[in-house]
N, C-alpha and C. Protein backbone atom coordinates (compact mmCIF):
# COMPACT_ATOMS: atom_id res chain seq x y z
N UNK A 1 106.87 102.98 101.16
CA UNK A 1 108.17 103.61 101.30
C UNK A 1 109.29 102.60 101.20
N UNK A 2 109.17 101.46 100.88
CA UNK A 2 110.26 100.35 100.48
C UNK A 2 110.90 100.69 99.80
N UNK A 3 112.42 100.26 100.21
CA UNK A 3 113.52 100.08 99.77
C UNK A 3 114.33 99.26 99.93
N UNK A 4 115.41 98.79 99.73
CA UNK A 4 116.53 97.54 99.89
C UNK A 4 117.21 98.22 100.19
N UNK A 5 117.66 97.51 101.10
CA UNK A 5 119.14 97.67 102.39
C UNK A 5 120.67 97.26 101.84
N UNK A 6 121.65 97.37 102.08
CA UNK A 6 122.66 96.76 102.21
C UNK A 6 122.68 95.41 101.96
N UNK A 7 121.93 94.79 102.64
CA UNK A 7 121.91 93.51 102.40
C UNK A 7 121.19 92.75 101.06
N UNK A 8 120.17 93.83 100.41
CA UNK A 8 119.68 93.68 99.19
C UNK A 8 118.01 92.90 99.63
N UNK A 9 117.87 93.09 100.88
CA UNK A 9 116.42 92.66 101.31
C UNK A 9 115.63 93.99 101.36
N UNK A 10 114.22 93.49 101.41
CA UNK A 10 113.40 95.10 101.44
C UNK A 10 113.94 95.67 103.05
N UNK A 11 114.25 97.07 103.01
CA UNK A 11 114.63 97.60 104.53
C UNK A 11 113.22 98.49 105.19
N UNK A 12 111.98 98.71 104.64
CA UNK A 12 111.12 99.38 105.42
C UNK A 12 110.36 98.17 105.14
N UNK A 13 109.52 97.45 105.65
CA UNK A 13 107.97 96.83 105.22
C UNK A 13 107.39 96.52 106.23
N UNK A 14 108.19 97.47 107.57
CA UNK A 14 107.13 97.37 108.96
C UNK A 14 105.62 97.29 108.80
N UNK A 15 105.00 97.90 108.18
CA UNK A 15 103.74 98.47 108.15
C UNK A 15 103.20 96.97 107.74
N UNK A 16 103.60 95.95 106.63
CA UNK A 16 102.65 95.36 105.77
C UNK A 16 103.05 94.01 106.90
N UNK A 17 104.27 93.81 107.47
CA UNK A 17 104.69 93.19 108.57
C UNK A 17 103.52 93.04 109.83
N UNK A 18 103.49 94.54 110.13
CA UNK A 18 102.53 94.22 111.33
C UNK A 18 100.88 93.56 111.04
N UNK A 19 100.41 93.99 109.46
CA UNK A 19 99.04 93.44 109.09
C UNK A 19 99.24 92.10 109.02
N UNK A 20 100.19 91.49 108.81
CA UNK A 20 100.13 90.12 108.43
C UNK A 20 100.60 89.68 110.20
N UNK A 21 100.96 90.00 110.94
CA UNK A 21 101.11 89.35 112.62
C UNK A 21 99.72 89.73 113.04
N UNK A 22 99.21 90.67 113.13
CA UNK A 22 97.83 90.89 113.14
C UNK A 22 96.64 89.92 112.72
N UNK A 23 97.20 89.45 111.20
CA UNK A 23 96.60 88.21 110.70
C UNK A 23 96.40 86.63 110.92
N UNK A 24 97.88 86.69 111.76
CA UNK A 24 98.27 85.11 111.73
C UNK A 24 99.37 84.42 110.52
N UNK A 25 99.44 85.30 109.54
CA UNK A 25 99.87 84.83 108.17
C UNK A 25 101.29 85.41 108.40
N UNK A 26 101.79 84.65 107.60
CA UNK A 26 103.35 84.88 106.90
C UNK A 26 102.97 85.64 105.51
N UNK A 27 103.76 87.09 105.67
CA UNK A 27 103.72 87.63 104.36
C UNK A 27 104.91 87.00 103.43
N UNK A 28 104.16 87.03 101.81
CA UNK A 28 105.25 86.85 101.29
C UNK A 28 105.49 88.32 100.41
N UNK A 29 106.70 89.16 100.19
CA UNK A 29 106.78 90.07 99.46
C UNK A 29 107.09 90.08 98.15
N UNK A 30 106.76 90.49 97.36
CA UNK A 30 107.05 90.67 95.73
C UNK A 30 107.22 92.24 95.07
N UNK A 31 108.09 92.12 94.81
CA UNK A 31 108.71 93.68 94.15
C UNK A 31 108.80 93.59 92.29
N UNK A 32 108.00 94.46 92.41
CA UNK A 32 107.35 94.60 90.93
C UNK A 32 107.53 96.39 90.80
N UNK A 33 107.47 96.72 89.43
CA UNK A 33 107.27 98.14 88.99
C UNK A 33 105.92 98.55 89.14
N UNK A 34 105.81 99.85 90.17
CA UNK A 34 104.56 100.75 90.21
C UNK A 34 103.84 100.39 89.32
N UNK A 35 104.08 100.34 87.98
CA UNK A 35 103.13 100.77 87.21
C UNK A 35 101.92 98.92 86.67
N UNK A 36 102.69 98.15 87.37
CA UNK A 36 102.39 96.97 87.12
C UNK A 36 101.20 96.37 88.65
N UNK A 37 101.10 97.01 89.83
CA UNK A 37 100.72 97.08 90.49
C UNK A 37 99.35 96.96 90.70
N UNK A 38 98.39 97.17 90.09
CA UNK A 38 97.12 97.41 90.29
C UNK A 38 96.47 96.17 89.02
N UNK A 39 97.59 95.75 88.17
CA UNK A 39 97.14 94.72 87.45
C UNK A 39 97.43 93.76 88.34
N UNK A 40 98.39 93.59 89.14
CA UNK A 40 98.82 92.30 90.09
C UNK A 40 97.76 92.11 91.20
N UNK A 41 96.93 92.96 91.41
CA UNK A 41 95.77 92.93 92.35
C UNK A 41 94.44 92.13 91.20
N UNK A 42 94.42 92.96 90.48
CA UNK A 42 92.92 92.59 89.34
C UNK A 42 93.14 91.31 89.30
N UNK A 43 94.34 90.81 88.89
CA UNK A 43 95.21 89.56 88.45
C UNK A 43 95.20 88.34 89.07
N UNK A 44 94.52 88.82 90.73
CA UNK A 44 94.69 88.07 91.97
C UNK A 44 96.74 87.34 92.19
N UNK A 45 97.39 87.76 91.54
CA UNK A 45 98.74 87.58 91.87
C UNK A 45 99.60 88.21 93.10
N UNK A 46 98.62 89.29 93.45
CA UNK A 46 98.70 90.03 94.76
C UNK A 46 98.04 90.28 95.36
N UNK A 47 98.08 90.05 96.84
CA UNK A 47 96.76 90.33 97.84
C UNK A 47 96.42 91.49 98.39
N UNK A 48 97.23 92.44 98.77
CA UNK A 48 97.46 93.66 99.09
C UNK A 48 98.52 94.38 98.84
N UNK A 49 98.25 95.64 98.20
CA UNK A 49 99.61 96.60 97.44
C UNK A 49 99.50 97.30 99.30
N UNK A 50 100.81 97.56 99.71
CA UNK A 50 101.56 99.06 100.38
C UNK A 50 102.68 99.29 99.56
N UNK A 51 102.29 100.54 98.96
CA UNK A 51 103.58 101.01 97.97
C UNK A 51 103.92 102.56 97.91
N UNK A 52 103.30 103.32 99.30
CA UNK A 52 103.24 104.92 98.60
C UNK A 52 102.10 105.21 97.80
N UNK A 53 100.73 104.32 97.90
CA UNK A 53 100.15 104.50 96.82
C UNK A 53 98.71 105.61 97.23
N UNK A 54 98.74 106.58 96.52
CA UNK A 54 98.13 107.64 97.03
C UNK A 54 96.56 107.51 96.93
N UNK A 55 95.64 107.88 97.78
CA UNK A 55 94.36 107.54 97.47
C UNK A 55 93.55 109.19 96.40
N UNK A 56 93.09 108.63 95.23
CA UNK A 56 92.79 109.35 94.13
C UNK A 56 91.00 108.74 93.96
N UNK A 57 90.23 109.65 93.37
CA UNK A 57 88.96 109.29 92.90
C UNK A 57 88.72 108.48 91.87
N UNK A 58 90.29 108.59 91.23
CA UNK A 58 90.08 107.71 89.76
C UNK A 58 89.90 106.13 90.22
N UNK A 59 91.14 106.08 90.80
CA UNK A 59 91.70 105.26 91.54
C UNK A 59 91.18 104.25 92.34
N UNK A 60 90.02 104.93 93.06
CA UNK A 60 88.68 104.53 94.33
C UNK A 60 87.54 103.88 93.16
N UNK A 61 87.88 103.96 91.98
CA UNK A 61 86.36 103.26 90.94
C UNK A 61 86.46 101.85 90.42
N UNK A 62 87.95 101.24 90.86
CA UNK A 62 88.22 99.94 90.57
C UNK A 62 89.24 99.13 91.49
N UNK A 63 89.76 99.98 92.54
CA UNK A 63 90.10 99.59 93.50
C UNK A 63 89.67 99.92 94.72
N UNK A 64 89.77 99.18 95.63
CA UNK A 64 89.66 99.49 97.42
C UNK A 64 90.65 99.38 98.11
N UNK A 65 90.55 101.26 98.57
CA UNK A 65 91.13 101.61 99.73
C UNK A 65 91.32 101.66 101.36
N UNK A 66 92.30 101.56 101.92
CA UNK A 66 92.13 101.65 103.16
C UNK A 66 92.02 103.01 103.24
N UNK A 67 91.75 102.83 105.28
CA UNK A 67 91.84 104.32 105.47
C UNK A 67 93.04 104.63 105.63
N UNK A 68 93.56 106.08 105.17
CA UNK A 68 94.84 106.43 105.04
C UNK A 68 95.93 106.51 106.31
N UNK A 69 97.05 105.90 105.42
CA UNK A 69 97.58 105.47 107.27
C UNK A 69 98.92 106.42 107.06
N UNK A 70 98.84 107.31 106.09
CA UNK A 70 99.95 108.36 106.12
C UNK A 70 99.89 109.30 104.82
N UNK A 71 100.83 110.37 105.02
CA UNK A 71 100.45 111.55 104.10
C UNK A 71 101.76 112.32 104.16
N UNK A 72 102.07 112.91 102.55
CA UNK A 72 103.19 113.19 102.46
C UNK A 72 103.22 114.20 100.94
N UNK A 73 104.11 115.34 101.28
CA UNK A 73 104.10 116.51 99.99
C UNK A 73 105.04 115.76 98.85
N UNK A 74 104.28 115.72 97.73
CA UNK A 74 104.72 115.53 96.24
C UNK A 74 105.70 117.04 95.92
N UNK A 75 106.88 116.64 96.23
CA UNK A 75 108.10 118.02 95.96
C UNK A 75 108.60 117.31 94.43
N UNK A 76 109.52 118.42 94.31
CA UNK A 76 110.51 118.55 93.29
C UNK A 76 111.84 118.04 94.12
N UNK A 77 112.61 117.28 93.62
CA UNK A 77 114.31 117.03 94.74
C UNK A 77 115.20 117.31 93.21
N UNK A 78 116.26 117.30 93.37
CA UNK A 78 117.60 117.94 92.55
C UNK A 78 118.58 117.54 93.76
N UNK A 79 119.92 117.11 92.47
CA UNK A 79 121.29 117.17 93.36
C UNK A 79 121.36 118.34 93.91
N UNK A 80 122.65 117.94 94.95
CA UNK A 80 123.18 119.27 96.25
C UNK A 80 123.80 119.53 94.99
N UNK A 81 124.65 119.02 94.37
CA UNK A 81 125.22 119.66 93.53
C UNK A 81 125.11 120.60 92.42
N UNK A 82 123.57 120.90 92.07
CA UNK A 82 122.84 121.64 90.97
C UNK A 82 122.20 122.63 91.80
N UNK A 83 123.42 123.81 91.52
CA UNK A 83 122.65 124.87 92.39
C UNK A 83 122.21 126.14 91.22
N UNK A 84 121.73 125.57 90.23
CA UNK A 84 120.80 126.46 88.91
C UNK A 84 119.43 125.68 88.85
N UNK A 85 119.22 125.32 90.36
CA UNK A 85 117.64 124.81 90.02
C UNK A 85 117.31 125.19 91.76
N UNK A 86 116.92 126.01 91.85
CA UNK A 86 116.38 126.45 93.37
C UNK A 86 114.75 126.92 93.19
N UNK A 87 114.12 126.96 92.03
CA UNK A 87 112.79 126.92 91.87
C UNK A 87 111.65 126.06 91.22
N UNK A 88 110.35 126.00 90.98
CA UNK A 88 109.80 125.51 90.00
C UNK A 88 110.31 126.00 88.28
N UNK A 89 110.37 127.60 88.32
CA UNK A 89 110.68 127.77 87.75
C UNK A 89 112.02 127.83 86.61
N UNK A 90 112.88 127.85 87.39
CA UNK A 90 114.17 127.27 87.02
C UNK A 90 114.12 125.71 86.22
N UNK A 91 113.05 124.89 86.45
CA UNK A 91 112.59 123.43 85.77
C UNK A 91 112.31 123.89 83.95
N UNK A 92 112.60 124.90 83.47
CA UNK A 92 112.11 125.14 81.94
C UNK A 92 113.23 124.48 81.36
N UNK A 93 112.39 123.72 80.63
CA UNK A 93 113.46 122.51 79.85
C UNK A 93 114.79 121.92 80.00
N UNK A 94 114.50 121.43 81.21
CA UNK A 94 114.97 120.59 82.26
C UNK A 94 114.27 119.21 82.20
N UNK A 95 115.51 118.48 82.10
CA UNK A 95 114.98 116.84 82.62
C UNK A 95 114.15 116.49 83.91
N UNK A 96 113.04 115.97 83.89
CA UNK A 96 112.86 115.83 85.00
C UNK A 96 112.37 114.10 85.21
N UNK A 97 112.59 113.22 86.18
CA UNK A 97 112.37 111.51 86.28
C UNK A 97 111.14 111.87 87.22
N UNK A 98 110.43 110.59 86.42
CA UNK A 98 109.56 109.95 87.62
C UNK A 98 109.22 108.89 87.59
N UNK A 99 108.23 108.02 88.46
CA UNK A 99 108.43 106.67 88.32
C UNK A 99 107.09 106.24 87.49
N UNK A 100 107.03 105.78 86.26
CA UNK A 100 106.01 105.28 85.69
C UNK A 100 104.86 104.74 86.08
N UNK A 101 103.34 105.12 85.96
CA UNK A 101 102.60 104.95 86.40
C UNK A 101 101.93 105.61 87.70
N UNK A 102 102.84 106.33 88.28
CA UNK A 102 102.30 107.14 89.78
C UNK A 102 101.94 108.70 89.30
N UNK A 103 101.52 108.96 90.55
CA UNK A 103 101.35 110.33 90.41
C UNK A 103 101.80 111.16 89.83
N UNK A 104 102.70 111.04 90.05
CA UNK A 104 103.98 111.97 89.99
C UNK A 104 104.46 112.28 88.40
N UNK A 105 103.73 111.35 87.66
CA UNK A 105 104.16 111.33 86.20
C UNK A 105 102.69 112.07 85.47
N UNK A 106 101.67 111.56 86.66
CA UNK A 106 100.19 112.37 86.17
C UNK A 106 100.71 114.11 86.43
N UNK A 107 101.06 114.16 87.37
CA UNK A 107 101.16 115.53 87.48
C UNK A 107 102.41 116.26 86.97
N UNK A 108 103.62 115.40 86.35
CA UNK A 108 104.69 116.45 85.44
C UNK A 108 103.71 116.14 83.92
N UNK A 109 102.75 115.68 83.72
CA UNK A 109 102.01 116.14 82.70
C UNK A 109 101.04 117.04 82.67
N UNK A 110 100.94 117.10 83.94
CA UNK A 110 99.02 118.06 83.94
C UNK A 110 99.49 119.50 84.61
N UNK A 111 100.50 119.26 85.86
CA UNK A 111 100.65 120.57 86.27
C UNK A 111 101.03 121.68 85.82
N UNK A 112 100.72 123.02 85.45
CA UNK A 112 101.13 123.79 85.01
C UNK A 112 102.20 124.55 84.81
N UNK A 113 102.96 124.12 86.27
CA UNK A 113 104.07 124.82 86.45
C UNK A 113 105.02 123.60 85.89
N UNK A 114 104.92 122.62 85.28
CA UNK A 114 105.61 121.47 85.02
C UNK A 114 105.78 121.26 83.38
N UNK A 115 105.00 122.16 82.71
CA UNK A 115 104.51 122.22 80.97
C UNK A 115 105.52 121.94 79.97
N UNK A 116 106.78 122.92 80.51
CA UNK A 116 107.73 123.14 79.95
C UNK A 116 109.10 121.92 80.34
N UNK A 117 108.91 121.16 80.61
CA UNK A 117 110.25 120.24 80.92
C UNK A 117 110.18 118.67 80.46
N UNK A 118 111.16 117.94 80.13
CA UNK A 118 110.85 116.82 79.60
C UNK A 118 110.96 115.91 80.49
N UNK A 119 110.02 114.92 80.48
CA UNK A 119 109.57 114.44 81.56
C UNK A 119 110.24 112.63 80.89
N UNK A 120 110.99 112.01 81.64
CA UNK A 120 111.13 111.22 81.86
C UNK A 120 111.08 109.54 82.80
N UNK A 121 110.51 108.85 81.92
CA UNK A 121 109.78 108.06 83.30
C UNK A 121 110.84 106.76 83.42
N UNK A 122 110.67 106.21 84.53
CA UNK A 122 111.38 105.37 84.85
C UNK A 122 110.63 103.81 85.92
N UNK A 123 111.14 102.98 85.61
CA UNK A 123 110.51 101.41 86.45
C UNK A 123 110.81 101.25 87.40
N UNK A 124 112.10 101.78 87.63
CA UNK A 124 113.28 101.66 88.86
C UNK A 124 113.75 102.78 89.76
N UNK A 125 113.04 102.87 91.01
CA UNK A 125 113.20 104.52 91.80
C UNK A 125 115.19 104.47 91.50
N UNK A 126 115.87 103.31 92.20
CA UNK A 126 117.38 103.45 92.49
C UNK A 126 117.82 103.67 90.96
N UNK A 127 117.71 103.35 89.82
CA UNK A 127 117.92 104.01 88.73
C UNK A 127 117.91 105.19 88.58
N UNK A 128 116.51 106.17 88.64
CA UNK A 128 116.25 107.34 88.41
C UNK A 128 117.31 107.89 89.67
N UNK A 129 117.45 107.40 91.08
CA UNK A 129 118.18 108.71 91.73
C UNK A 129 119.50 108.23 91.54
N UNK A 130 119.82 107.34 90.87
CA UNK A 130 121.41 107.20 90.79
C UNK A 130 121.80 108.12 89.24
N UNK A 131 120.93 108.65 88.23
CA UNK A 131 120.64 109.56 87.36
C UNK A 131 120.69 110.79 87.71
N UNK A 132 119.49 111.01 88.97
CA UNK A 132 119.84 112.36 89.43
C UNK A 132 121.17 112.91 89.71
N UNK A 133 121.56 112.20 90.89
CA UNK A 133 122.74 112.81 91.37
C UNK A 133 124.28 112.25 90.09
N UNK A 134 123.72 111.75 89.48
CA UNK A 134 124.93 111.33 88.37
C UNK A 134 124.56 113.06 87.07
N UNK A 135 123.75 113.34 87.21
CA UNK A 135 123.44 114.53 86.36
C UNK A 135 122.97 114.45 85.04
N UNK A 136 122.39 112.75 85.03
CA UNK A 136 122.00 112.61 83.86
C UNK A 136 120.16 112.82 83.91
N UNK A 137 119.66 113.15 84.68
CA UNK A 137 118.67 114.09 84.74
C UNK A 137 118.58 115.46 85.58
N UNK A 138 117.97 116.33 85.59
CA UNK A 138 118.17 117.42 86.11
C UNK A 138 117.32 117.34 87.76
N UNK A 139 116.21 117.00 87.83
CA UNK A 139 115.32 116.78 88.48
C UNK A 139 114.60 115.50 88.92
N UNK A 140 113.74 115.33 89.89
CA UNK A 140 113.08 113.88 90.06
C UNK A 140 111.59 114.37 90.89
N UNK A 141 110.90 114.21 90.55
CA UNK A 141 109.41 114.27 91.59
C UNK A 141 109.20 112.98 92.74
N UNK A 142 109.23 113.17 93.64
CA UNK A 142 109.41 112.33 95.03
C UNK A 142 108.32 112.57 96.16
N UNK A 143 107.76 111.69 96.53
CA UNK A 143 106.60 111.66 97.59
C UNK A 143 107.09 112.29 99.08
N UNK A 144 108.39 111.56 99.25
CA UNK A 144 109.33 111.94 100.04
C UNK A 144 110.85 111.38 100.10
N UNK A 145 111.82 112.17 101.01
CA UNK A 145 112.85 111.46 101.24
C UNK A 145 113.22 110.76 102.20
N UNK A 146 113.94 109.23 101.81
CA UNK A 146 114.09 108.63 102.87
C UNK A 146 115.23 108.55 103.15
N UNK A 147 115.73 109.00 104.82
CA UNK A 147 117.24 109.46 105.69
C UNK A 147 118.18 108.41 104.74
N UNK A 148 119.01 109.30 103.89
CA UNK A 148 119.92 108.49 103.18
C UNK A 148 121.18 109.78 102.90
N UNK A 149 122.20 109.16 102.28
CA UNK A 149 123.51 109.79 102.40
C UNK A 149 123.68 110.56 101.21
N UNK A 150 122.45 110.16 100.10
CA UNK A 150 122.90 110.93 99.04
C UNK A 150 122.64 112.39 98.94
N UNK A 151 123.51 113.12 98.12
CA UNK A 151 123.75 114.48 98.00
C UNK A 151 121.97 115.04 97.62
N UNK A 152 120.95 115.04 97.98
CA UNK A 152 119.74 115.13 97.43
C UNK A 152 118.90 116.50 98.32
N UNK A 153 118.37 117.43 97.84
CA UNK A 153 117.38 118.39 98.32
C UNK A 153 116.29 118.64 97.63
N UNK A 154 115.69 119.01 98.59
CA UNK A 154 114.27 119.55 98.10
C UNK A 154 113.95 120.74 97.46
N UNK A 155 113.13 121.50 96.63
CA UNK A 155 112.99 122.75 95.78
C UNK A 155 111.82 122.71 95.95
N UNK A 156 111.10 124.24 96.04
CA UNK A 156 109.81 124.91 95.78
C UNK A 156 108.38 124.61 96.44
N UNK A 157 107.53 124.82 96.44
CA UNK A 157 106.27 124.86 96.75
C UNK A 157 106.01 123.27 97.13
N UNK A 158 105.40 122.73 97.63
CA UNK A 158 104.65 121.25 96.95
C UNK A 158 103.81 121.08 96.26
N UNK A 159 104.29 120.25 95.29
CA UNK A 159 103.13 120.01 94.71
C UNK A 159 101.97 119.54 94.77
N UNK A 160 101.75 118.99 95.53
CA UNK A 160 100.44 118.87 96.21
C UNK A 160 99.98 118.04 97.73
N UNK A 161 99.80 117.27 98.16
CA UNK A 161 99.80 116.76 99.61
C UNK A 161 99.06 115.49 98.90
N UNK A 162 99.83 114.50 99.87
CA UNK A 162 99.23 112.99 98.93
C UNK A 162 98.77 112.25 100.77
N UNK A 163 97.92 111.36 100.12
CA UNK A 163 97.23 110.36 101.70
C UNK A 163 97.17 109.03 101.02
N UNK A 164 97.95 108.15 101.53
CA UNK A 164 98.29 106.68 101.31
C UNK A 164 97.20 105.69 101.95
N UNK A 165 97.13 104.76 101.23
CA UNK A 165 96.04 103.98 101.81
C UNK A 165 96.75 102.28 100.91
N UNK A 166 96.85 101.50 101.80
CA UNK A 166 96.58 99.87 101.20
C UNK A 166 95.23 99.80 99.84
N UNK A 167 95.57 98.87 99.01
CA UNK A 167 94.78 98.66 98.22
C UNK A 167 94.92 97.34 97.97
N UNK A 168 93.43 97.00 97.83
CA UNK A 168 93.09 95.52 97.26
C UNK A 168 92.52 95.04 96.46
N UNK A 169 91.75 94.29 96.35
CA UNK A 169 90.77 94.17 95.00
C UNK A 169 89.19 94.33 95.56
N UNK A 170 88.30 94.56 94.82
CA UNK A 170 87.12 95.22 95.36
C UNK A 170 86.52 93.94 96.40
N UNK A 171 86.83 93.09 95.75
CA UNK A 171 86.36 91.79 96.80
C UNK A 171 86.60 91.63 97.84
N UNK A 172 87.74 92.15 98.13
CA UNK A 172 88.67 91.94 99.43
C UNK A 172 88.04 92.71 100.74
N UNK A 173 87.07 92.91 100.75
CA UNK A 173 86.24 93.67 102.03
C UNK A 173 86.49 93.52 103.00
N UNK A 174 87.05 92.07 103.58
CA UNK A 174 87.55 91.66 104.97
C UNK A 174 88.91 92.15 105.04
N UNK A 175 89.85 91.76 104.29
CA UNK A 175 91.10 91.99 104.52
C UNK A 175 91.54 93.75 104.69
N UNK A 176 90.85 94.17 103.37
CA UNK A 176 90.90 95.71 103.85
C UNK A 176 90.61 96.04 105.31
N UNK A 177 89.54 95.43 105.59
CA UNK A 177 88.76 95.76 107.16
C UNK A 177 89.40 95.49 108.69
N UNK A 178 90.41 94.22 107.88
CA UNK A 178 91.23 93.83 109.08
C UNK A 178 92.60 94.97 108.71
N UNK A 179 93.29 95.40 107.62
CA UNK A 179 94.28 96.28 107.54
C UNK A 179 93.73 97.84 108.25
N UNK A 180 92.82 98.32 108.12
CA UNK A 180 91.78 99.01 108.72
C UNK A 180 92.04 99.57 110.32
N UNK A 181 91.66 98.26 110.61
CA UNK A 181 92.42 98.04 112.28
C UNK A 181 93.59 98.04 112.75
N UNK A 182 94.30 97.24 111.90
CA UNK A 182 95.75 97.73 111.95
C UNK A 182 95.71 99.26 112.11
N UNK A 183 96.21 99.90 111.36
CA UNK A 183 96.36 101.06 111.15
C UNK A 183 95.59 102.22 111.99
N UNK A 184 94.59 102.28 112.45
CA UNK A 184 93.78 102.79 113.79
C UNK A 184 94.57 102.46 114.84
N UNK A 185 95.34 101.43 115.49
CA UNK A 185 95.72 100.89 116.22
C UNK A 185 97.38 101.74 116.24
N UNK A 186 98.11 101.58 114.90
CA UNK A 186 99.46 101.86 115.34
C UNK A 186 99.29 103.31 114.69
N UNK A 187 98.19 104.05 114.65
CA UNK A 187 97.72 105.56 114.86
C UNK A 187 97.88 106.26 116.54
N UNK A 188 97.20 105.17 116.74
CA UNK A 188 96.35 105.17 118.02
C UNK A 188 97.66 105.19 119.13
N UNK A 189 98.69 103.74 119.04
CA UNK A 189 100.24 103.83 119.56
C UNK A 189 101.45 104.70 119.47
N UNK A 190 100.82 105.30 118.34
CA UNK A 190 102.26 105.97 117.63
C UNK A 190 103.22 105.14 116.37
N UNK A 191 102.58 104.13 116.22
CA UNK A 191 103.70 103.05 115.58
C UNK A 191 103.56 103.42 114.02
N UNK A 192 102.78 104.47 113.57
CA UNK A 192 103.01 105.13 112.56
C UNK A 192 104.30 106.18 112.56
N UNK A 193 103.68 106.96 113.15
CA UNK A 193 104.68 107.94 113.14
C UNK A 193 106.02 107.60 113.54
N UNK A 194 106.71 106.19 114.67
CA UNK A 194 107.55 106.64 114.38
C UNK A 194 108.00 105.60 113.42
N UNK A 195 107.64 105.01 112.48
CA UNK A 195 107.86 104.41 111.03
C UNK A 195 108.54 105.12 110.84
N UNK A 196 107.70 106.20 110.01
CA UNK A 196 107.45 107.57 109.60
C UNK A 196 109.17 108.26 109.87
N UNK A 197 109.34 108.67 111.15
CA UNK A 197 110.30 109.19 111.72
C UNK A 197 111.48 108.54 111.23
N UNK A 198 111.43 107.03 111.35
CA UNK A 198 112.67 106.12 111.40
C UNK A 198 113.10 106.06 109.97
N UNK A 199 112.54 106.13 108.85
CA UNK A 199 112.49 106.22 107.60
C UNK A 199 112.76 107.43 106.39
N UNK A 200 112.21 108.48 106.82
CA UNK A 200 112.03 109.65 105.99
C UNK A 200 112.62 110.87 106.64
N UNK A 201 113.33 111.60 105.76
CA UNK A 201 113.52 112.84 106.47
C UNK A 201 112.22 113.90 106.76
């Protein structure tokens, strides 16, 4: 659920924070495009992805997952200001953003109710929603929203229910095992949820 603050530093990375105090280690962070992500693991250039990254079967055949340390509905969002889109259906050839390489771009291709709209992908989440609400796309597919000021709502059904998990490289058996614990632990405290709370609407 990272993002940059005001200050232009990442403003959520509690979660990958507490695995590495847990560890002993100083994290270092690197902000790269989704879609580059899972090569930066193969690559050994990265030790552990937390990115929103949803646990999938495809997904589980060349990477390793943690156990899921949160879960969240894949919606449709639209400006406050676009009030000719209050359904799925209303999306017929309609712009819609998503972020290259995630889900979210698997499913404005596969889902059915999604067939009809042109799907546009993007590297950069603050790009695509500074598009949205600028009206130069109609739509955006979003895991969730995080408590922010922009004019932004939610539309229709979900599209489906997603469960997040750390990922590493298949080798990484310990480190998963120690992130593992983490996450049982600030289950166990609450220090998920109120992440969770402090972050997302």
């Amino acid at each position: 659920m990272e993002f940059y603050g005001e200050d232009g530093k990442p403003a959520d990375i509690d979660i990958s924070k507490e695995i590495a105090r847990t560890l002993g280690v100083e994290a270092e962070f690197n902000a790269m495009s989704f879609d580059d992500l899972f090569d930066a693991i193969h690559d050994d250039r990265v030790d552990i992805v937390l990115s929103a990254v949803t646990i999938t079967p495809e997904r589980q055949q060349t990477l390793l997952f943690s156990v899921p340390y949160m879960s969240a509905n894949t919606m449709v969002a639209v400006a406050d200001t676009n009030q000719t889109i209050n359904s799925l259906d209303d999306l017929t050839g309609r712009r819609l953003g998503v972020i290259a390489g995630t889900l979210g771009e698997s499913l404005a291709k596969e889902d059915a109710r999604l067939q009809n709209v042109e799907v546009v992908a993007y590297d950069n989440n603050d790009n695509r929603i500074a598009d949205l609400v600028a009206g130069r796309i109609d739509a955006a597919i979003v895991h969730f929203l995080i408590k922010t000021d922009l004019p932004i709502r939610l539309i229709g059904d979900p599209l489906r229910q997603n469960f997040y998990g750390a990922v590493v490289s298949p080798s990484s058996q310990d480190l998963i095992a120690e992130a593992n614990k983490v996450f049982r632990e600030m289950k166990r405290n609450g220090g998920l949820e109120e992440i969770k709370s402090r972050y997302t609407n």
